[in-house]
Protein backbone atom coordinates (compact mmCIF):
# COMPACT_ATOMS: atom_id res chain seq x y z
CA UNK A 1 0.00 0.00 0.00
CA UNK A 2 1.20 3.49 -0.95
CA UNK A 3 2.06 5.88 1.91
CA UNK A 4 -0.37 8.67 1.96
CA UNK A 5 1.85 10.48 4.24
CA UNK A 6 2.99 13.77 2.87
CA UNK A 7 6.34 15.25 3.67
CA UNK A 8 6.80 19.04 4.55
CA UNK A 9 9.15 20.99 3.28
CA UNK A 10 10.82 23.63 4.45
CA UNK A 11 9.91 27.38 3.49
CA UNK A 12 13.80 28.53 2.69
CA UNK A 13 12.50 31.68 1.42
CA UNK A 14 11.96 32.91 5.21
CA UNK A 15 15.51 32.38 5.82
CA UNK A 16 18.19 35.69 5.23
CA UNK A 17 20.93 35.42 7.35
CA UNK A 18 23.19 32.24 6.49
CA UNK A 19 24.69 32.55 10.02
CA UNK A 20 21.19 30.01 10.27
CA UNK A 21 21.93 27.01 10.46
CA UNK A 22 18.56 26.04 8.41
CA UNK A 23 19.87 28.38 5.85
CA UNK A 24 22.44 25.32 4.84
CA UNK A 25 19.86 22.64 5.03
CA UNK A 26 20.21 21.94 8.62
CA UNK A 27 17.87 21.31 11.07
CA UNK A 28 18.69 21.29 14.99
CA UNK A 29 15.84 18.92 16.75
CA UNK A 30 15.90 17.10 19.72
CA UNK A 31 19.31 17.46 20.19
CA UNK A 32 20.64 15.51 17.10
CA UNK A 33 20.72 17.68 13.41
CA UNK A 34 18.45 16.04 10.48
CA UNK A 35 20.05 17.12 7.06
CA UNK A 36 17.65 18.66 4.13
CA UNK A 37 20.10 17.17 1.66
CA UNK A 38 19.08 19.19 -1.92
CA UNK A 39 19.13 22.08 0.53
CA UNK A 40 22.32 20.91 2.07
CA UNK A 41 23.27 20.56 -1.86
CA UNK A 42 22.13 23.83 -3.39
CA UNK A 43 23.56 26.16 -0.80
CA UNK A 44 26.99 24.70 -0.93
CA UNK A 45 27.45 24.96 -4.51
CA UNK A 46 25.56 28.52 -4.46
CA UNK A 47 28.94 29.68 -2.31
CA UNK A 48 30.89 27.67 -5.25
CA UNK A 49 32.13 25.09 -2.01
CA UNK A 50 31.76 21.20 -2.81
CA UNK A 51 34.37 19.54 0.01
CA UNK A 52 31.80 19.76 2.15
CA UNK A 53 29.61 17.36 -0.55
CA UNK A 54 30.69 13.48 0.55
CA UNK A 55 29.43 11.03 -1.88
CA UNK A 56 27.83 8.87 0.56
CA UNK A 57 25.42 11.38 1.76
CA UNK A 58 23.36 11.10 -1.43
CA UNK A 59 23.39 7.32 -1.47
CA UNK A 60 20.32 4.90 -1.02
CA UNK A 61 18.46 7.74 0.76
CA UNK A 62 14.14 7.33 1.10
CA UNK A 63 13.74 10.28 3.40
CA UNK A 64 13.94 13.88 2.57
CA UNK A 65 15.87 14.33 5.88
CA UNK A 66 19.36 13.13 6.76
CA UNK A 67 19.85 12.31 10.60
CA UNK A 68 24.20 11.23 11.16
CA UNK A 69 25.07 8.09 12.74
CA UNK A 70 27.16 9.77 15.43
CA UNK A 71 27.23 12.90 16.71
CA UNK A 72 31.00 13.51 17.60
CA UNK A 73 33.74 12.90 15.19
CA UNK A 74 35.52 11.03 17.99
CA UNK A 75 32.14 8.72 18.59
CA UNK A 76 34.07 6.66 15.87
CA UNK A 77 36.71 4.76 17.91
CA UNK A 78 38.51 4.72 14.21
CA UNK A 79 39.17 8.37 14.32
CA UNK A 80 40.61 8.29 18.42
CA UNK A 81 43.38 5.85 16.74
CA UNK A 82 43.38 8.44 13.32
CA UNK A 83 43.71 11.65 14.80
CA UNK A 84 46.22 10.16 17.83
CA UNK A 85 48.64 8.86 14.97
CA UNK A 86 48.15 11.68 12.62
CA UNK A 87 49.34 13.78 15.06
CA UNK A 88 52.07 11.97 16.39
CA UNK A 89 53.25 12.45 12.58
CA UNK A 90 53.07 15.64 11.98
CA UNK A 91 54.78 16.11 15.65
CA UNK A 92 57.33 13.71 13.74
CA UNK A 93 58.01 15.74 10.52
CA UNK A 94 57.57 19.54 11.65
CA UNK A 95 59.32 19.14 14.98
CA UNK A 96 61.26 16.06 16.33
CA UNK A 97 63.29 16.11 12.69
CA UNK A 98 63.69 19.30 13.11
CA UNK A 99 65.64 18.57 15.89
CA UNK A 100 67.85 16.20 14.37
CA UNK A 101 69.11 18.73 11.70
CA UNK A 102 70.67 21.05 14.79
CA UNK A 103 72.88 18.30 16.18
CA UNK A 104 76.33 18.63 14.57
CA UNK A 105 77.22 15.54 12.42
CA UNK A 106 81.13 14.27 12.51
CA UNK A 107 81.46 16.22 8.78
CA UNK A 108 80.54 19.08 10.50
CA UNK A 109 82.64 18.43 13.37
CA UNK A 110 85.70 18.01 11.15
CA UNK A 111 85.14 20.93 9.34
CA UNK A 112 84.64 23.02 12.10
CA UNK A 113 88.11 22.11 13.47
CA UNK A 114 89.48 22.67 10.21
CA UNK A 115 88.46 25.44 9.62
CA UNK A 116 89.52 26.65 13.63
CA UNK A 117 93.16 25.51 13.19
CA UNK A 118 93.28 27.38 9.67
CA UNK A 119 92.49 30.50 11.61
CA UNK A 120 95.63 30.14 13.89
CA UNK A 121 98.49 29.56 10.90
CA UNK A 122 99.86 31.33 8.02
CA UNK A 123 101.66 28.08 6.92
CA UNK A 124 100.57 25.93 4.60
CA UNK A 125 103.55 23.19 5.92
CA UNK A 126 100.46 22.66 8.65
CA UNK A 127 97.76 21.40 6.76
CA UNK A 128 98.52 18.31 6.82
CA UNK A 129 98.68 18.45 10.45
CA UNK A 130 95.57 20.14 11.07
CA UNK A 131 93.62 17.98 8.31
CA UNK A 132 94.79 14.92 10.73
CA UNK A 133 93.95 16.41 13.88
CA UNK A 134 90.11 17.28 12.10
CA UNK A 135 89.91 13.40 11.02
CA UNK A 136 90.39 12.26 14.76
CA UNK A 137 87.81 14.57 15.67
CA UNK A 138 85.40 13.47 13.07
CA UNK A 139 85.98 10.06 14.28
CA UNK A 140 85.52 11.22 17.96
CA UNK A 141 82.60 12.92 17.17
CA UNK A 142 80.68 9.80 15.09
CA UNK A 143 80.17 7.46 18.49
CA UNK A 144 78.13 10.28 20.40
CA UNK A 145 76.32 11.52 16.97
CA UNK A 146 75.30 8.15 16.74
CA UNK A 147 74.54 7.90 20.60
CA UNK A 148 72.77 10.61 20.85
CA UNK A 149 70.78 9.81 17.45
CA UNK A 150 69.58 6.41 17.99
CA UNK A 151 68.51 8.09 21.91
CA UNK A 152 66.15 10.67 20.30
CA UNK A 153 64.61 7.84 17.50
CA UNK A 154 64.10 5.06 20.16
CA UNK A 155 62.57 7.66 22.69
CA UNK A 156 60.30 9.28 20.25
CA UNK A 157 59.15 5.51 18.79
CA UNK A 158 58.49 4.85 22.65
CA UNK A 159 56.47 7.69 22.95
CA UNK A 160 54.40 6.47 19.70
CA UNK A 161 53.96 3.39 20.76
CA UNK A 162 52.98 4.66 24.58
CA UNK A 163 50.47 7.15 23.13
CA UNK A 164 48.89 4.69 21.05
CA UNK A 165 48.41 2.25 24.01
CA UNK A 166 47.14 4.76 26.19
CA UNK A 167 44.89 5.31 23.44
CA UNK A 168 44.09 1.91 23.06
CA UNK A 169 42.77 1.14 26.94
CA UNK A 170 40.77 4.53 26.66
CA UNK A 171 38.79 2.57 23.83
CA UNK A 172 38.66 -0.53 25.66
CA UNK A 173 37.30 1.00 28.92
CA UNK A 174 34.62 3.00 27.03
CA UNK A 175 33.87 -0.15 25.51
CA UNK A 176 33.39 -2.15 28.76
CA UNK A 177 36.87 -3.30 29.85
CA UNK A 178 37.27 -3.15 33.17
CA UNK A 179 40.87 -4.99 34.51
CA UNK A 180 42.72 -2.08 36.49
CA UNK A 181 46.20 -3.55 34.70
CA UNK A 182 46.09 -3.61 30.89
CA UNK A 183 48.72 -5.03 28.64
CA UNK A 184 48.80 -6.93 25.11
CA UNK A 185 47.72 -10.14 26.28
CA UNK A 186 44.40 -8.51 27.69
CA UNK A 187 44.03 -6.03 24.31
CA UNK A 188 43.84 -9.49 22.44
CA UNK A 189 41.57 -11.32 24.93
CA UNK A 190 39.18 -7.95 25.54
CA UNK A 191 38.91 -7.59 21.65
CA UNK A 192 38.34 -11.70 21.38
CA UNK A 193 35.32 -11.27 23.07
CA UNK A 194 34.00 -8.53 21.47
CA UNK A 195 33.72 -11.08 18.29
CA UNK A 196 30.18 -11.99 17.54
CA UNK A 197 30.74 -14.33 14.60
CA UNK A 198 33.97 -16.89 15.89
CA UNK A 199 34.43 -17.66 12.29
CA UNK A 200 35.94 -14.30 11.73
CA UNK A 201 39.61 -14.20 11.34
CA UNK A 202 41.45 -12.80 14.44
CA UNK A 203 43.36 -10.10 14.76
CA UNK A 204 46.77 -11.74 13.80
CA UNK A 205 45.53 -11.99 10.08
CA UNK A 206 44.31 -8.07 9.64
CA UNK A 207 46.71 -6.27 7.60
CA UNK A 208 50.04 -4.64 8.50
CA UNK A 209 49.51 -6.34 11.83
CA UNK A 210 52.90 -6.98 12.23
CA UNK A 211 53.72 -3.51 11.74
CA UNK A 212 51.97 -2.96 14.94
CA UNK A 213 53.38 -5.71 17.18
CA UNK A 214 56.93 -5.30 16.26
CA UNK A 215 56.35 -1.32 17.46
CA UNK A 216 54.78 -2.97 20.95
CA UNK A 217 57.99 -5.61 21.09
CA UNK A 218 60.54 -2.82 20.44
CA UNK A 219 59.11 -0.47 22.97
CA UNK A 220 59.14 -3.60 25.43
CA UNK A 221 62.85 -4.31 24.81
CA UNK A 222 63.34 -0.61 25.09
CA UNK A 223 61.79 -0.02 28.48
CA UNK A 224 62.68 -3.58 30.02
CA UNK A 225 66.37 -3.81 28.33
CA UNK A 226 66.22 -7.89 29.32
CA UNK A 227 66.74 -11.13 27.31
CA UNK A 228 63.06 -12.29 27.51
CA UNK A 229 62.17 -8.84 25.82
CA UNK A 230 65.37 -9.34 23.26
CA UNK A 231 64.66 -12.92 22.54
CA UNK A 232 60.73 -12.88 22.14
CA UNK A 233 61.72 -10.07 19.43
CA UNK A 234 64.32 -12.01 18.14
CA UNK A 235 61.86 -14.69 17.50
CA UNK A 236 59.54 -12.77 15.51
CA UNK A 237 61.51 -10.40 13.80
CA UNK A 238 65.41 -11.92 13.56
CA UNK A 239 65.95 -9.35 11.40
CA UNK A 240 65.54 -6.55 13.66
CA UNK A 241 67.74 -7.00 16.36
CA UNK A 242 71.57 -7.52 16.38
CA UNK A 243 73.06 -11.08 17.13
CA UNK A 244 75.34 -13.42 16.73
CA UNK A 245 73.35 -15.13 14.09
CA UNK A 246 72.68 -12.60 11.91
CA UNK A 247 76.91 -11.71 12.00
CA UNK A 248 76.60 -8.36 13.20
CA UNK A 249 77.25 -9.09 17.14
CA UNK A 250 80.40 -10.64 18.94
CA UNK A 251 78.36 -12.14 21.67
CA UNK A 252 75.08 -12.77 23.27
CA UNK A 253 72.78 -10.26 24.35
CA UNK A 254 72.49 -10.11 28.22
CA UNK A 255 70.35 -8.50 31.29
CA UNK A 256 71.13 -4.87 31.30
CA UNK A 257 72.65 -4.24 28.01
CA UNK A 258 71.05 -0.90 26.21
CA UNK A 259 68.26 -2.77 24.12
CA UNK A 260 68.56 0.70 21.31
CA UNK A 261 72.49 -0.93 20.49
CA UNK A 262 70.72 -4.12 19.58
CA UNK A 263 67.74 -2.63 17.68
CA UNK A 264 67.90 -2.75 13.80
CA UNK A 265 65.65 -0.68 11.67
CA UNK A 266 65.46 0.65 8.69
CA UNK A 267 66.12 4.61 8.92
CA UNK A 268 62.87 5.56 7.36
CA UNK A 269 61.09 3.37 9.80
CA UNK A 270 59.62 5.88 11.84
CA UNK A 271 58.90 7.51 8.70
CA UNK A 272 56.87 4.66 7.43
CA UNK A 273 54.89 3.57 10.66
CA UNK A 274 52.49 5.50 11.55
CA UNK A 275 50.29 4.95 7.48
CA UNK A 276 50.75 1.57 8.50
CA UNK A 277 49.06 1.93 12.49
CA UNK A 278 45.96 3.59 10.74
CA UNK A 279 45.58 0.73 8.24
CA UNK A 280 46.02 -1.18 10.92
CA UNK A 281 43.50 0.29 13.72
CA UNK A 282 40.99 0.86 10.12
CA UNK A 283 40.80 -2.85 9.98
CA UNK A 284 40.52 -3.33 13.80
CA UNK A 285 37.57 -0.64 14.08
CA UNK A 286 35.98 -2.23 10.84
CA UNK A 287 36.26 -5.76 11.90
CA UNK A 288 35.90 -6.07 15.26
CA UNK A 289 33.88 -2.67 16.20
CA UNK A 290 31.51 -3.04 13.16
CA UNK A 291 32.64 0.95 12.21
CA UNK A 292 31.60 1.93 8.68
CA UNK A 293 35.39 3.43 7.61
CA UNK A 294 34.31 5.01 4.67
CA UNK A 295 31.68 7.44 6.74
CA UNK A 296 34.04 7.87 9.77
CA UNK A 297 35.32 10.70 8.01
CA UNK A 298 31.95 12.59 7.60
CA UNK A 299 28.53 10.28 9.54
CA UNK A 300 28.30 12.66 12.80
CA UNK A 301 26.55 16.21 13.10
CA UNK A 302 29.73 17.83 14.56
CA UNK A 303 30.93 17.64 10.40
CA UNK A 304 27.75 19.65 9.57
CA UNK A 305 28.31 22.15 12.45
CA UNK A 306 31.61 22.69 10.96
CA UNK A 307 30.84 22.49 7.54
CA UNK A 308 28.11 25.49 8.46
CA UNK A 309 31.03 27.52 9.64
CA UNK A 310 33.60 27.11 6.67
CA UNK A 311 30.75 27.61 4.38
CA UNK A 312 29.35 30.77 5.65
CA UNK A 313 32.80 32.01 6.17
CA UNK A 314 35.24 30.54 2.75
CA UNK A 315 37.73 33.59 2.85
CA UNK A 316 39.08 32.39 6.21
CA UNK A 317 39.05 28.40 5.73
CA UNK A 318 39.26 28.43 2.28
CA UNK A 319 41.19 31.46 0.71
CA UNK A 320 38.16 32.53 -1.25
């Protein structure tokens, strides 16, 4: 049977200001917004702005209004884990590498002295001498560069990997977890049991998972500096740690030995991680939290709130 019910529409002619939120399509009611999409539409390409136009808002639609899924951005678990790691890279680009440019490198060094000792002779009989005595120096100089390197990598890949498992029990509690300890071996067992179907592959299989426990099994060996921590990473990743085996250590790793000397990593690892983490944390949110990933982005009214703002206002967000 055919619905009789008729749908009214909104009178947009009433509406002058756009500092109205109905001006843009939008609708405040009982605290959620509903979304008159062709309004939504036609006012946003009126002010020539279409960023604010995702695809999936005109999909498979029945109703003249569009009420979000969510109403914070952050009601997605999947953008917690997005916004933590894109920060923690751009922290990583535009600062902490920064960093690493103002620490002198043993070529620097060397010239520096040579450049000194030229200062204090008229003779050229002592370059010779003072090239020499800038060589040592560059070779003094290349043991705490690379000291004092590998110490600002390892503690800012401990501070990813802290940030994201800090991150990781704030998800957990709001989802129900309620241990007062938390570690990997819980993470696993928590998100276990938040699997409905137990035919669904675990969390072992989801891609660039290995990406994310070799971070946890570094910062482990990092913070513990002990031969359970070396040897369970040795295990998984041989390739990543120094040893006898591998012909790039005289002898066997042992209790108290600085964990970052045994570390190997590529040197744009850090670089590299944190695109893998969100592909990563994607899957987890999709799989196990049931998250649609493709409307994270957009599916809560805090997007429209904003969107209301940029559009009414495109010389200051937008250049225009």
């Amino acid at each position: 049977m055919k619905s009789t019910h008729k749908v009214e529409r909104f009178d947009y002619s009433k509406i002058e200001s756009k500092d109205d939120l109905k001006y843009w399509g939008i609708h405040p009611k009982n605290g959620r917004l509903h979304i008159d999409t062709k309004r939504y539409k036609l006012a946003s390409e009126e002010v020539g702005i279409t960023e604010y136009l995702p695809e999936g808002l005109f999909k498979n639609r029945s109703t003249p209004y569009f009420v979000p899924t969510h109403v914070k951005r952050h009601d997605y678990k999947v953008n917690i884990f997005k916004d933590l790691i894109n920060g923690l890279k751009e922290d990583w680009f535009r600062e902490y590498k920064e960093v690493f440019k103002l620490i002198k490198t043993p070529s620097q060094v060397q010239q520096d002295v040579r450049l000194n000792e030229i200062m204090f002779t008229s003779s050229a009989d002592d370059l010779d001498s003072i090239d020499e005595t800038a060589f040592f120096a560059m070779i003094r100089r290349s043991s705490k560069y690379s000291e004092i390197i590998n110490s600002l990598y390892h503690q800012f890949l401990q501070k990813v990997c802290i940030e994201i498992n800090r991150y990781m029990l704030i998800v957990v509690n709001e989802l129900g977890y309620k241990s007062k300890d938390f570690d990997m071996a819980s993470f696993y067992k928590f998100s276990d049991g938040l699997i409905k179907d137990k035919s669904q592959a675990k969390i072992e299989t989801f891609p660039k998972y290995n990406a994310f426990k070799m971070l946890n099994m570094i910062n482990n060996f990092l913070k513990h500096n002990s031969v359970e921590a070396y040897e369970k990473l040795k295990k998984s990743f041989p390739k990543n740690v120094r040893s006898i085996e591998n012909g790039d250590a005289d002898s066997d790793y042992v209790n108290g030995m600085y964990a970052g000397d045994w570390i190997v990593i590529k040197e744009n690892y850090i670089d590299e991680i944190f695109d893998k983490l969100i592909i990563f944390f994607s899957e987890y949110c999709k799989r196990i939290l049931k998250e649609n990933i493709e409307e994270s982005d957009w599916n809560y009214d805090d997007y429209f709130r904003k969107a209301s703002v940029d559009l009414r206002h495109p010389e200051i967000y937008f250049g225009y």
